[in-house]
C-alpha atoms as a PDB file:
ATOM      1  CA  UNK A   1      16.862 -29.381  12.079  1.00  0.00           C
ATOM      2  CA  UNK A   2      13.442 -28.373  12.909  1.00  0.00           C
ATOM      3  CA  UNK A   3      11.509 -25.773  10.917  1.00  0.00           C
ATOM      4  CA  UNK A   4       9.087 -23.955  12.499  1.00  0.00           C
ATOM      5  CA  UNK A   5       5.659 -24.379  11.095  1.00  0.00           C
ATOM      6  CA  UNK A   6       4.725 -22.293   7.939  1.00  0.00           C
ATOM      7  CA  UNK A   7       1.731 -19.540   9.550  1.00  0.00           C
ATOM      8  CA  UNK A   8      -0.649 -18.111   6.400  1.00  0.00           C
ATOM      9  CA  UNK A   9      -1.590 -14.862   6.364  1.00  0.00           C
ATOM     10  CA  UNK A  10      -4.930 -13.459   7.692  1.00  0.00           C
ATOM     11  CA  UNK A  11      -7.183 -12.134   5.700  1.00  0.00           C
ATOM     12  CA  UNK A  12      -6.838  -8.992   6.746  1.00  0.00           C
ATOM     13  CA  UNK A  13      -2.950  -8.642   6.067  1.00  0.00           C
ATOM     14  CA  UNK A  14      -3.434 -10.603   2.831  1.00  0.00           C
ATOM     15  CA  UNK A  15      -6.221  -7.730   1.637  1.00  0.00           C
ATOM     16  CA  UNK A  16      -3.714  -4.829   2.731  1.00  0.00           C
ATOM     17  CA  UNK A  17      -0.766  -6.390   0.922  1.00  0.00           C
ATOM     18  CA  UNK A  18      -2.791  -6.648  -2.107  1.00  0.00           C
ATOM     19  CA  UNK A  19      -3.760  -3.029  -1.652  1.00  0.00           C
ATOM     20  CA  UNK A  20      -0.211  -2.222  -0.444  1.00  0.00           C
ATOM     21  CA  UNK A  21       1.181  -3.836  -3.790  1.00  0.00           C
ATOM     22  CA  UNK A  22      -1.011  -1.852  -5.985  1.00  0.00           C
ATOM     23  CA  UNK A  23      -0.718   1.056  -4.298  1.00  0.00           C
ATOM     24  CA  UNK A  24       3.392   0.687  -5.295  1.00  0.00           C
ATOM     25  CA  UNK A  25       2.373  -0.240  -8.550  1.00  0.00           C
ATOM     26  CA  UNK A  26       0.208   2.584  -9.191  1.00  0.00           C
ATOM     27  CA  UNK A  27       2.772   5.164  -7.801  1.00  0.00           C
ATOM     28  CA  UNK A  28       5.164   3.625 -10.617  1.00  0.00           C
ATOM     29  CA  UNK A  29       2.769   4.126 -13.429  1.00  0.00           C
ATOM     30  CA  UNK A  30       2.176   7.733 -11.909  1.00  0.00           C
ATOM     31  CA  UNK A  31       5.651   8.692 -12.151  1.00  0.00           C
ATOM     32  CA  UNK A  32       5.645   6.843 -15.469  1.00  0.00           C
ATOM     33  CA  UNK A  33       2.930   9.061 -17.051  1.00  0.00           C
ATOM     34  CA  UNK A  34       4.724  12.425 -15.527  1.00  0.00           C
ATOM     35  CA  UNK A  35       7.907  10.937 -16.865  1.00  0.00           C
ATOM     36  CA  UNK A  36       6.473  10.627 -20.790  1.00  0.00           C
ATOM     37  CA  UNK A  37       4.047  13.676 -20.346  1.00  0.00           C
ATOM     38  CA  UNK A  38       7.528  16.199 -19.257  1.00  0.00           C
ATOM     39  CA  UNK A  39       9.289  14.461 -21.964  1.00  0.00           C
ATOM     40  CA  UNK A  40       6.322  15.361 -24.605  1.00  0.00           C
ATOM     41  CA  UNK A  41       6.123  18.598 -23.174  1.00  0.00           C
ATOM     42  CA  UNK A  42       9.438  19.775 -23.789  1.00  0.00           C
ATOM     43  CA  UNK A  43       9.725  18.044 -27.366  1.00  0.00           C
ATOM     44  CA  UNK A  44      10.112  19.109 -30.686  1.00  0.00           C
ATOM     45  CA  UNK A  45       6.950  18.179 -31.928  1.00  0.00           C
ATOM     46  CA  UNK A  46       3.518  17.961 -29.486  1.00  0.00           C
ATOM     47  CA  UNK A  47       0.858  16.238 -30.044  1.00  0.00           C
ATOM     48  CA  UNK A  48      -2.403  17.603 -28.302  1.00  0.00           C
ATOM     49  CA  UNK A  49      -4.322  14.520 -28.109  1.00  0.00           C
ATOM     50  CA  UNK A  50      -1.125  12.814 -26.505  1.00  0.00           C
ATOM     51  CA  UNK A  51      -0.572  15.080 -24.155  1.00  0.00           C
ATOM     52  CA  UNK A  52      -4.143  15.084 -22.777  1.00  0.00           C
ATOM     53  CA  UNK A  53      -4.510  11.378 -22.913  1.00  0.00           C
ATOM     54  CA  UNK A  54      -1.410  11.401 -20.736  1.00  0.00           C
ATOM     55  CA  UNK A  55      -3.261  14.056 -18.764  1.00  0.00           C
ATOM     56  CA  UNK A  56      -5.932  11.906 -18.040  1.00  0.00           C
ATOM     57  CA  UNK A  57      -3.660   9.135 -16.884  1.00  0.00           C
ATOM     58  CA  UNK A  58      -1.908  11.143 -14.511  1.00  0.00           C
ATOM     59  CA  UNK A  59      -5.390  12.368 -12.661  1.00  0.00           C
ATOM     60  CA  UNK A  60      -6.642   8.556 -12.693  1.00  0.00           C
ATOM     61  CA  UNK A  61      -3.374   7.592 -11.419  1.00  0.00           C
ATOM     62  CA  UNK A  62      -3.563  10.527  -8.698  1.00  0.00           C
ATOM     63  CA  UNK A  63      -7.021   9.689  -8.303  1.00  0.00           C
ATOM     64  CA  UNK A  64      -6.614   5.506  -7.966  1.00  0.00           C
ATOM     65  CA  UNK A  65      -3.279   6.292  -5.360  1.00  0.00           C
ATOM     66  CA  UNK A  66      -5.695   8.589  -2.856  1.00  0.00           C
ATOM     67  CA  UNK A  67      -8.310   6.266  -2.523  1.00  0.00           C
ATOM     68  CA  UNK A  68      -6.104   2.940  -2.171  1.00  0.00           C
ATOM     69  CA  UNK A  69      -4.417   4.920   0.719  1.00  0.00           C
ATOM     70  CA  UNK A  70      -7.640   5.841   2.304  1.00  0.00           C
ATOM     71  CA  UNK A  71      -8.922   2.319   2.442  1.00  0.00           C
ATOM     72  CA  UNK A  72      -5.531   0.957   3.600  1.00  0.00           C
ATOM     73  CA  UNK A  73      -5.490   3.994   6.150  1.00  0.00           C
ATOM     74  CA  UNK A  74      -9.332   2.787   7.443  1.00  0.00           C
ATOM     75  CA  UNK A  75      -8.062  -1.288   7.630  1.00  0.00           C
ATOM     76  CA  UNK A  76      -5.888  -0.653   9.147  1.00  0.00           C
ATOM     77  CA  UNK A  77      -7.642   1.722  11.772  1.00  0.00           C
ATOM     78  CA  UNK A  78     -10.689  -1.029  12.020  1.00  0.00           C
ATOM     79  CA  UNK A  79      -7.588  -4.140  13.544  1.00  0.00           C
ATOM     80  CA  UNK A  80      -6.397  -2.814  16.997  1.00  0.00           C
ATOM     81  CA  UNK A  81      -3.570  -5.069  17.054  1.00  0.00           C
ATOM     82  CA  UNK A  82      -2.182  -3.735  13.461  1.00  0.00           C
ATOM     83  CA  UNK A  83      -2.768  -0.324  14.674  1.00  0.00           C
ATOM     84  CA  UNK A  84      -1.145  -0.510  17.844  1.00  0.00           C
ATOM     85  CA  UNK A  85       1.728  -2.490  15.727  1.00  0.00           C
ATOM     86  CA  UNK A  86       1.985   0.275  12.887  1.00  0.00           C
ATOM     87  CA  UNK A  87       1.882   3.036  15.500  1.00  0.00           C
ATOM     88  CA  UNK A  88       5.366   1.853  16.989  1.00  0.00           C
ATOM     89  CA  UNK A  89       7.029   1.983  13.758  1.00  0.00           C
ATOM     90  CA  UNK A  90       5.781   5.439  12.923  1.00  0.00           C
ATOM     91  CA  UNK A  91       7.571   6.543  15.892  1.00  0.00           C
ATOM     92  CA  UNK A  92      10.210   6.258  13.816  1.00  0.00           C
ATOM     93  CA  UNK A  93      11.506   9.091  11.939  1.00  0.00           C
ATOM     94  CA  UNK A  94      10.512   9.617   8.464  1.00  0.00           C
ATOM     95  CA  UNK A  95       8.360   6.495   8.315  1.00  0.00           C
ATOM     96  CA  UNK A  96       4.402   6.812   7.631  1.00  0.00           C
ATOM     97  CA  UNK A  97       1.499   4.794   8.219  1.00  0.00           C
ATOM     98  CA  UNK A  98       1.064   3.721   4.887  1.00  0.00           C
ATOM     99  CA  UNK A  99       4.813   2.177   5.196  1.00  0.00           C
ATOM    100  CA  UNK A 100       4.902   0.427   8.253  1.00  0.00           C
ATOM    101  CA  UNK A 101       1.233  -1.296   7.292  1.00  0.00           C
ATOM    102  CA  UNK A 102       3.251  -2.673   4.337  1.00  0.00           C
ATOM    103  CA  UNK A 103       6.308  -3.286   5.539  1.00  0.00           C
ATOM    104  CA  UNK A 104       3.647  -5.625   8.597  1.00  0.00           C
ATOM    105  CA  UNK A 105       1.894  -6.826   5.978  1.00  0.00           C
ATOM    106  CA  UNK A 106       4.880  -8.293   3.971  1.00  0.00           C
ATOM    107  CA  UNK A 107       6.366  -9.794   7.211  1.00  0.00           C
ATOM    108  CA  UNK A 108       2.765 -11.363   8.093  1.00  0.00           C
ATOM    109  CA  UNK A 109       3.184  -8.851  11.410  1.00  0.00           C
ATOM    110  CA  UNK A 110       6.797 -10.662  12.052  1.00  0.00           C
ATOM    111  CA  UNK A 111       5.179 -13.269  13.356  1.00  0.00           C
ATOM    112  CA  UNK A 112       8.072 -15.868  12.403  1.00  0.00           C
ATOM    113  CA  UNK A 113      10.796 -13.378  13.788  1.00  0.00           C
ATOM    114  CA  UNK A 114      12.026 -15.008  17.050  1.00  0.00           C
ATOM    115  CA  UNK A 115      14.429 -12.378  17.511  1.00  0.00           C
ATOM    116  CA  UNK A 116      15.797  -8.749  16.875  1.00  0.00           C
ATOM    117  CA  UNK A 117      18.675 -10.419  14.554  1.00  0.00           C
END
């Protein structure tokens, strides 16, 4: 059987996955910190340095997840291919920008899908 020839991905895809990736890893590590600061909250014992350490993290978390989305949001605006690409999923119900530049990204913009199966 012949395979079809393995295609790498551009630069640009391979720069928004990275920035998709850590944007999903930073959202974990947001709802982490919110996770451990409600838990500390509503403990026996608080501890004030704790909680505003924890504080902290959630802002640079907050802060770290707007800008990664702003800079995938302007990539993604600067390739008119990906763009016109992205906008046809987002016709879809429910599904942002930010997800159908990943889900592209991921699939190195389908390119090795022959067909809709």
């Amino acid at each position: 059987r012949s395979l079809p020839a393995w295609q790498p991905t551009s630069l640009q895809y391979r720069e928004l996955l990275d920035l998709c990736r850590e944007l999903s890893s930073v959202k974990k590590d947001l709802v982490r910190a919110k996770c451990r600061l409600h838990a500390m909250e509503h403990s026996w014992h608080r501890n004030a340095r704790v909680t505003a350490l924890k504080t902290g993290q959630i802002e640079f978390y907050t802060w770290a997840a707007e800008e990664i989305e702003i800079e995938i949001k302007i990539l993604a605006e600067e390739d008119r291919v990906l763009k016109e690409k992205a906008d046809r999923r987002t016709k879809v119900k429910g599904l942002g920008l930010i997800t159908a530049v990943a889900v592209l990204c991921e699939t190195n913009g389908f390119r090795l899908f022959n067909n809709i199966r």
